[in-house]
Protein backbone atom coordinates (compact mmCIF):
# COMPACT_ATOMS: atom_id res chain seq x y z
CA UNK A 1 -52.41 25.75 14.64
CA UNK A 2 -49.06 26.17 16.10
CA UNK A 3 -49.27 30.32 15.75
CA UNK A 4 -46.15 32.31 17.38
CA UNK A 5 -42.31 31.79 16.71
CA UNK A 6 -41.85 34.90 19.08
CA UNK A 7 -38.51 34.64 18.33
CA UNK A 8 -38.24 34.85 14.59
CA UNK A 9 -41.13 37.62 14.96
CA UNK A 10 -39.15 40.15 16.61
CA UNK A 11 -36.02 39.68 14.17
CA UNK A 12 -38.56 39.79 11.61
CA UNK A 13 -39.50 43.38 13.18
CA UNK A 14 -36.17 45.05 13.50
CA UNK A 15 -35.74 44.46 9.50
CA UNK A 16 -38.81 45.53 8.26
CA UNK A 17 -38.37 48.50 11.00
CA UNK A 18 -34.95 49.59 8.72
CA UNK A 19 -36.45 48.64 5.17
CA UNK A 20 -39.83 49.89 5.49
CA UNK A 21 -40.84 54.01 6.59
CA UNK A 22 -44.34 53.89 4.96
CA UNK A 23 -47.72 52.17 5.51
CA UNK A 24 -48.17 49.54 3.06
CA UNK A 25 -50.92 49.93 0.01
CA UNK A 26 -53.70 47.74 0.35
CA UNK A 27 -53.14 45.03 -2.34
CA UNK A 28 -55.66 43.91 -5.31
CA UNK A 29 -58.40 41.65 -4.50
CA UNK A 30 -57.96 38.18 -6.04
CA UNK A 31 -60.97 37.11 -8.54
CA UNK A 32 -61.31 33.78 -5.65
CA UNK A 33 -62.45 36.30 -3.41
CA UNK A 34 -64.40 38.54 -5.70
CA UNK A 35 -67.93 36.80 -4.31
CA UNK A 36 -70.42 37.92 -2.49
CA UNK A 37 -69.18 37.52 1.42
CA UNK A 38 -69.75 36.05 3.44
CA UNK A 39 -68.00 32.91 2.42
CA UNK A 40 -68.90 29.31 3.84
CA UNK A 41 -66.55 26.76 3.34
CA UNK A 42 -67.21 22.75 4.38
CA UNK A 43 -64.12 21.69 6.43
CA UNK A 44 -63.41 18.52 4.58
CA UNK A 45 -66.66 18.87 3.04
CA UNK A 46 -68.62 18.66 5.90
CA UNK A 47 -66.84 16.37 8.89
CA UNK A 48 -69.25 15.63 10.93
CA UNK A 49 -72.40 15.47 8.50
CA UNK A 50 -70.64 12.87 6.14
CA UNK A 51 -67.19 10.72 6.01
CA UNK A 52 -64.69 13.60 5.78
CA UNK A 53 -62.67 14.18 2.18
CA UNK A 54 -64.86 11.87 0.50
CA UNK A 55 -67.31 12.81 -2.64
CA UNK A 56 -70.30 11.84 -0.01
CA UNK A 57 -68.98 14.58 2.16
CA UNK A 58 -68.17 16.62 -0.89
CA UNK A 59 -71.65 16.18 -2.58
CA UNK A 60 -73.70 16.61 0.21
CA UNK A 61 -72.40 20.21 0.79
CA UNK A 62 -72.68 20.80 -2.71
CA UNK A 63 -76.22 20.56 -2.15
CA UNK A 64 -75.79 23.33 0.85
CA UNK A 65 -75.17 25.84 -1.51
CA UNK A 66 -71.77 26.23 0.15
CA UNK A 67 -69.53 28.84 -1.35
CA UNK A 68 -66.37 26.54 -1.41
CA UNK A 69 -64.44 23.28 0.43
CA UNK A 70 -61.33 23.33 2.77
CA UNK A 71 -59.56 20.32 2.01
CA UNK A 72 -55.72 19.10 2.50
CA UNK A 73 -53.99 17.05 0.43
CA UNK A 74 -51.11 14.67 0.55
CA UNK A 75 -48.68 13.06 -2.13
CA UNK A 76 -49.35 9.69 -3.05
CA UNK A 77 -45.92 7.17 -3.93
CA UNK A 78 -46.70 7.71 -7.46
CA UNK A 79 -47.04 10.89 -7.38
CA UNK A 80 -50.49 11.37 -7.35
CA UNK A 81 -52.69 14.11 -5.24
CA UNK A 82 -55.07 12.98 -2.87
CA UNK A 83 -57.45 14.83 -0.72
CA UNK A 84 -56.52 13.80 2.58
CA UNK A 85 -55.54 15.46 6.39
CA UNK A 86 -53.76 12.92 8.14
CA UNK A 87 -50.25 11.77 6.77
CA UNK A 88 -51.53 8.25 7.76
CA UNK A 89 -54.90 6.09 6.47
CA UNK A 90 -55.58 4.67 9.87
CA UNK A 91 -57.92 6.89 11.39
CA UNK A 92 -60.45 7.37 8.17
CA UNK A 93 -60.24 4.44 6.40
CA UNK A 94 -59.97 0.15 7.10
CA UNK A 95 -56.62 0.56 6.00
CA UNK A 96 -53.17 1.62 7.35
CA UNK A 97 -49.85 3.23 6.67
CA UNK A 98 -48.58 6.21 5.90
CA UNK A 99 -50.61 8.10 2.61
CA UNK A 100 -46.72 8.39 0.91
CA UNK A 101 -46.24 4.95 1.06
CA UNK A 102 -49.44 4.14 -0.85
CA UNK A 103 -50.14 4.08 -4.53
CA UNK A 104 -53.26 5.63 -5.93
CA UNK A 105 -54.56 2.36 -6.70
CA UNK A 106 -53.93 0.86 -3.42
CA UNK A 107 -55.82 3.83 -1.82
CA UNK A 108 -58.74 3.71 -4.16
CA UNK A 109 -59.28 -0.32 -2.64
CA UNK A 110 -59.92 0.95 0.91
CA UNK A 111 -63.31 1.75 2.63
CA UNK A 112 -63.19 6.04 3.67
CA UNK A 113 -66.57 5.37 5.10
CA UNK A 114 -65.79 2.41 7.53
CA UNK A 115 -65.11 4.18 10.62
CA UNK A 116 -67.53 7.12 10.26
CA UNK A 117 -69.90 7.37 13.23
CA UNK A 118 -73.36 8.82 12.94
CA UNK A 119 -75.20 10.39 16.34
CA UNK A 120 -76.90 7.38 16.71
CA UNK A 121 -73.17 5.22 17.17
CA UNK A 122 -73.86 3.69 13.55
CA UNK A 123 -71.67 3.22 10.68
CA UNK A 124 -73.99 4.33 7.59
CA UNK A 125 -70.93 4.50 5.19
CA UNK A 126 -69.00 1.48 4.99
CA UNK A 127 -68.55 0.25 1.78
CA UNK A 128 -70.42 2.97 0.22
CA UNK A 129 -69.21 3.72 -3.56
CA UNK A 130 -68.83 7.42 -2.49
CA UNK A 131 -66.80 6.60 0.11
CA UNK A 132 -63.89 6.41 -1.79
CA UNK A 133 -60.03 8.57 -1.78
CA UNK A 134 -60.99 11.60 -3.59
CA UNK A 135 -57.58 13.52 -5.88
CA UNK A 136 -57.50 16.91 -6.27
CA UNK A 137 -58.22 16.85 -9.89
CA UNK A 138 -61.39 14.91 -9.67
CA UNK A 139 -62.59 17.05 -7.03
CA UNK A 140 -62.00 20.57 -8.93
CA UNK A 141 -62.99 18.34 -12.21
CA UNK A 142 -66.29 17.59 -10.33
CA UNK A 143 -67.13 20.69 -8.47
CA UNK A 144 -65.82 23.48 -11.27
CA UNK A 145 -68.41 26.40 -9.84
CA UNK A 146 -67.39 25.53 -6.19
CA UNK A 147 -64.13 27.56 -4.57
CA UNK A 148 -61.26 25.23 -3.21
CA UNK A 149 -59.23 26.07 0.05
CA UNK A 150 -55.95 23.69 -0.71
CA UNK A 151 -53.88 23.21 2.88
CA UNK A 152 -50.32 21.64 1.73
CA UNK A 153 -50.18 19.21 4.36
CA UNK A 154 -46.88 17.22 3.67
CA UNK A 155 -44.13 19.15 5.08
CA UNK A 156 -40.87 21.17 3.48
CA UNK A 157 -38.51 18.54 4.74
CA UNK A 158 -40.64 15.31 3.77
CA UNK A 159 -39.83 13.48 0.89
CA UNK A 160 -43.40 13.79 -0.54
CA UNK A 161 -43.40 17.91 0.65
CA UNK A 162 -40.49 18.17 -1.57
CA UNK A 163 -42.18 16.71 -4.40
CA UNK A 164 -45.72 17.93 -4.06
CA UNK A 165 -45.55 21.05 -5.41
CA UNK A 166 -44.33 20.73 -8.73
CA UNK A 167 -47.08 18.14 -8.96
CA UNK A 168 -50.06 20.45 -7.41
CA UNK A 169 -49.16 23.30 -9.78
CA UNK A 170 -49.52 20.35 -12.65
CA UNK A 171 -53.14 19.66 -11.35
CA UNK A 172 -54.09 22.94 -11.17
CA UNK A 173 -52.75 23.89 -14.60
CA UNK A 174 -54.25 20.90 -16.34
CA UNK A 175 -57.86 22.11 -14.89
CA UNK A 176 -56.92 25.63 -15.82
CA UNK A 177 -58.16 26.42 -11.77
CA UNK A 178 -56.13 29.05 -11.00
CA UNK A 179 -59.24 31.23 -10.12
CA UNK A 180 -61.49 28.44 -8.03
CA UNK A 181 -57.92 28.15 -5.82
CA UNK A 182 -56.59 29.13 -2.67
CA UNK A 183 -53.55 27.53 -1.53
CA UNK A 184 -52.57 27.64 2.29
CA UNK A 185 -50.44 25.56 4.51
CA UNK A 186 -49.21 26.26 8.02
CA UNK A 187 -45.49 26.00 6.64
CA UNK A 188 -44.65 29.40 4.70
CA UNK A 189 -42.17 27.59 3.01
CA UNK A 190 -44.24 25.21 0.83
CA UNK A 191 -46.39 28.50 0.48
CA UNK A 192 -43.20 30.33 -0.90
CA UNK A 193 -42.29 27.26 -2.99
CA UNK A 194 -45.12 27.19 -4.81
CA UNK A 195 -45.74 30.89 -5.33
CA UNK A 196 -41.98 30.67 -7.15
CA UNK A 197 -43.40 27.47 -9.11
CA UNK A 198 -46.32 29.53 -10.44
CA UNK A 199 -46.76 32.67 -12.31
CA UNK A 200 -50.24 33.06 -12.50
CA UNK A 201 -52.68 34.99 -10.29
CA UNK A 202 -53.70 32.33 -7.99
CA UNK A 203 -55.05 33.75 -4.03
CA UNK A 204 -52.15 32.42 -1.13
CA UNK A 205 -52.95 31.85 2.61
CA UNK A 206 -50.58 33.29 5.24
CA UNK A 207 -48.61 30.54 6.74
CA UNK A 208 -48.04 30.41 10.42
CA UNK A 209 -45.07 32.49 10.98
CA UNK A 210 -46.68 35.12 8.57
CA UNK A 211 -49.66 35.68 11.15
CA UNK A 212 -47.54 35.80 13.86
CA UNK A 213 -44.94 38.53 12.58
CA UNK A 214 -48.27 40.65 11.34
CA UNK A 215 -50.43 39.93 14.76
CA UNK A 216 -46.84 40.40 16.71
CA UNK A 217 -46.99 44.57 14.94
CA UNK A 218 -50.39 44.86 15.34
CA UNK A 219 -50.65 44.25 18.66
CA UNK A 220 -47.53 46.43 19.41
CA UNK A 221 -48.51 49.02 17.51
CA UNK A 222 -46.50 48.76 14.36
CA UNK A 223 -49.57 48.48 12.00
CA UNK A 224 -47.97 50.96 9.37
CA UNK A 225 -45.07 48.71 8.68
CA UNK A 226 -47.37 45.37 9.24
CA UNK A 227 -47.30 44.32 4.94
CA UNK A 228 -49.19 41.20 4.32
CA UNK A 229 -47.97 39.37 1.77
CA UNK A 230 -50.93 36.89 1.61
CA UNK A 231 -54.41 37.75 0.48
CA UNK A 232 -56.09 35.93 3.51
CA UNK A 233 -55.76 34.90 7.12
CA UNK A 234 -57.28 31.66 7.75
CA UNK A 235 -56.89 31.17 11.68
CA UNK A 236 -58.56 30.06 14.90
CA UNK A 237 -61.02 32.61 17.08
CA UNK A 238 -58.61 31.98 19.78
CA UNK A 239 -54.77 30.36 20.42
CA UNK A 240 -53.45 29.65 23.77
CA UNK A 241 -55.81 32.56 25.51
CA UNK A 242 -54.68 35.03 22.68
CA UNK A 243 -58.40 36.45 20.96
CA UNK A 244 -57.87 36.39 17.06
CA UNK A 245 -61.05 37.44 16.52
CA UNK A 246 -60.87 41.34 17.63
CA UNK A 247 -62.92 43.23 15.87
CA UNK A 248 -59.98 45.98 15.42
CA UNK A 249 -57.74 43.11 13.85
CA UNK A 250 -59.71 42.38 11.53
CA UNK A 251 -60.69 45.96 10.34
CA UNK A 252 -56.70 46.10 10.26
CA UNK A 253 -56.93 43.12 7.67
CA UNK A 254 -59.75 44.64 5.87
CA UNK A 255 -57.79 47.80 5.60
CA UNK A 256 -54.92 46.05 3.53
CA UNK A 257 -57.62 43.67 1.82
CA UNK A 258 -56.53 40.57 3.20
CA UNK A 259 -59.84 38.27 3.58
CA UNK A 260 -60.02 37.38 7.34
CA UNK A 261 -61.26 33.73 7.69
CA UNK A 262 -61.73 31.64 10.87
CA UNK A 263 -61.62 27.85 11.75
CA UNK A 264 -63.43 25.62 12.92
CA UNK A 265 -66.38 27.40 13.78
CA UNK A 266 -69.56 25.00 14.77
CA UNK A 267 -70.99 26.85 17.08
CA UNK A 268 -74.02 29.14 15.44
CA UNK A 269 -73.53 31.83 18.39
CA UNK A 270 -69.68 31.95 17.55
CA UNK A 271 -70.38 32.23 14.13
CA UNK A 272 -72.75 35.06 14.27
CA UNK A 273 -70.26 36.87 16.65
CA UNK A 274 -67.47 36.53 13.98
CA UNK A 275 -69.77 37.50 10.70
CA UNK A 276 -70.72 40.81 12.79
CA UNK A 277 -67.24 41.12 13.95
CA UNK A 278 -66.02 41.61 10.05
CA UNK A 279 -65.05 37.65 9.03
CA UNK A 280 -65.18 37.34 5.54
CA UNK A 281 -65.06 33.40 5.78
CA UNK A 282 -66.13 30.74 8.30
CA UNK A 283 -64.97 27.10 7.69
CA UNK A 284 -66.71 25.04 9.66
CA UNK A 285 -67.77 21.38 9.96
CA UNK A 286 -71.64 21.87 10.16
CA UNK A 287 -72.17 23.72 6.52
CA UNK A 288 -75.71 22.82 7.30
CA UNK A 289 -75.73 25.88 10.47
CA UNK A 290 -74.13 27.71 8.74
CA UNK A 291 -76.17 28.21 5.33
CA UNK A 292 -79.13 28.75 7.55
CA UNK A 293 -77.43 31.42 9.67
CA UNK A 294 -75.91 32.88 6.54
CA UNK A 295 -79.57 32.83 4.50
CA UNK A 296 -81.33 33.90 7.72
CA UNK A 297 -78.92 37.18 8.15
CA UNK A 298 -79.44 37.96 4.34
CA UNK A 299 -83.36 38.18 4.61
């Protein structure tokens, strides 16, 4: 995660320094985040226990017990939503190209499972019927009791980031989701564009230059003027040498109810460090771990 536009931070400061004299009022907790904490979410369901973004991946951590699923999604040519990281097929599936230039149908023909890699160097997935492109609304359609972390992956300036929002918010509305939902991107301005498409209470993500303006006060001492717009930070431990994880940062969070969340967190030591720490959410690629370490701290 590209984190600090240092810049832009400290312009961002001197405003809010002349517009804002009071500490900002915690804001209203979301129903998505109304669960019991702490929250485990399957990084693409599960990345290195099944093929990643595919209903083997998703299915399998379904049967975790996981509270929810990070996922990303791109825009297909016709306008379809697909649950998918990469802006090209290459690297998860026999295929290749760019997602955008792909139909939905041409998608649903490739193998998501071919280049998987167990720990023993095999390929248990190819061909598998679960190993298929997964869309959004099959995937909340499928999974109705399980949360869903959205990451807008196509960017503001992309022709499919300029169309994907209108049709995400048509997904979502269709499926009535807008309480299983969190949408997050690392470009505030697709989170911004979609928060102006919708006017229901759906839970938003702080893009990156949102966490860097807020971390930027905190750590100069500006807390009482540090409003969070979103209702959750969703970041790594650590960027560049800079801890994310202090315990104080994320009481500051907590103190303006804005869920602190970390990524990717595989390691069971790190993720023990983090739940006593304060995290409210650990996405992580070994759901497995982590339901044990979060069952094992509840006994």
């Amino acid at each position: 995660m590209k984190l600090l536009a240092i810049g832009g931070a400290f312009y961002t400061i001197s405003t809010v320094l002349i517009s804002r004299r009071k500490a900002p009022a915690a804001k209203t907790v979301k129903p998505y985040f109304k669960g019991r904490a702490p929250y485990i979410f399957a990084h693409r369901g599960g990345l290195q226990l099944r093929p990643e973004h595919t209903m083997l991946a998703f299915k399998h951590a379904q049967t975790l017990d996981v509270d929810g699923f990070e996922i990303d999604i791109r825009l297909t040519r016709d306008n379809e939503v697909v649950v998918l990281h990469d802006a090209m097929v290459d690297r998860v599936s026999n295929g290749s190209g760019p997602v955008y230039d792909h139909t939905l149908a041409e998608l649903q023909m490739l193998d998501f499972g071919y280049r998987f890699t167990d720990i023993n160097g095999e390929h248990p997935f190819r061909a598998h019927p679960d190993a298929k492109i997964v869309t959004l609304s099959d995937l909340i359609r499928t999974f109705p009791d399980i949360r869903i972390n959205i990451d807008i992956k196509d960017g503001p300036d992309t022709a499919a980031g300029k169309r994907i929002i209108d049709a995400l918010y048509a997904v979502i509305d269709d499926a009535q989701a807008f309480n299983q939902v969190l949408i997050t991107s690392f470009y505030d301005e697709q989170i911004r564009r979609f928060r102006n498409r919708s006017d229901k209470e759906i839970a938003y993500g702080a893009g990156e230059k949102e966490v860097a303006r807020t971390f930027l006060l905190y750590s100069t001492n500006y807390k009482n003027i540090a409003y969070v717009q979103a209702d959750t930070f969703q970041i790594p431990a650590h960027f560049y040498g800079i801890s994310l994880a202090q315990p104080r940062f994320i009481q500051f969070l907590q103190s303006q109810n804005v869920v602190p969340g970390y990524w990717v967190i595989n390691s069971i030591d790190q993720m023990k460090q983090l739940l006593d720490a304060g995290a409210h959410t650990i996405v992580t690629d070994r759901p497995d771990i982590a339901m044990r370490l979060k069952r094992n701290s509840s006994n």
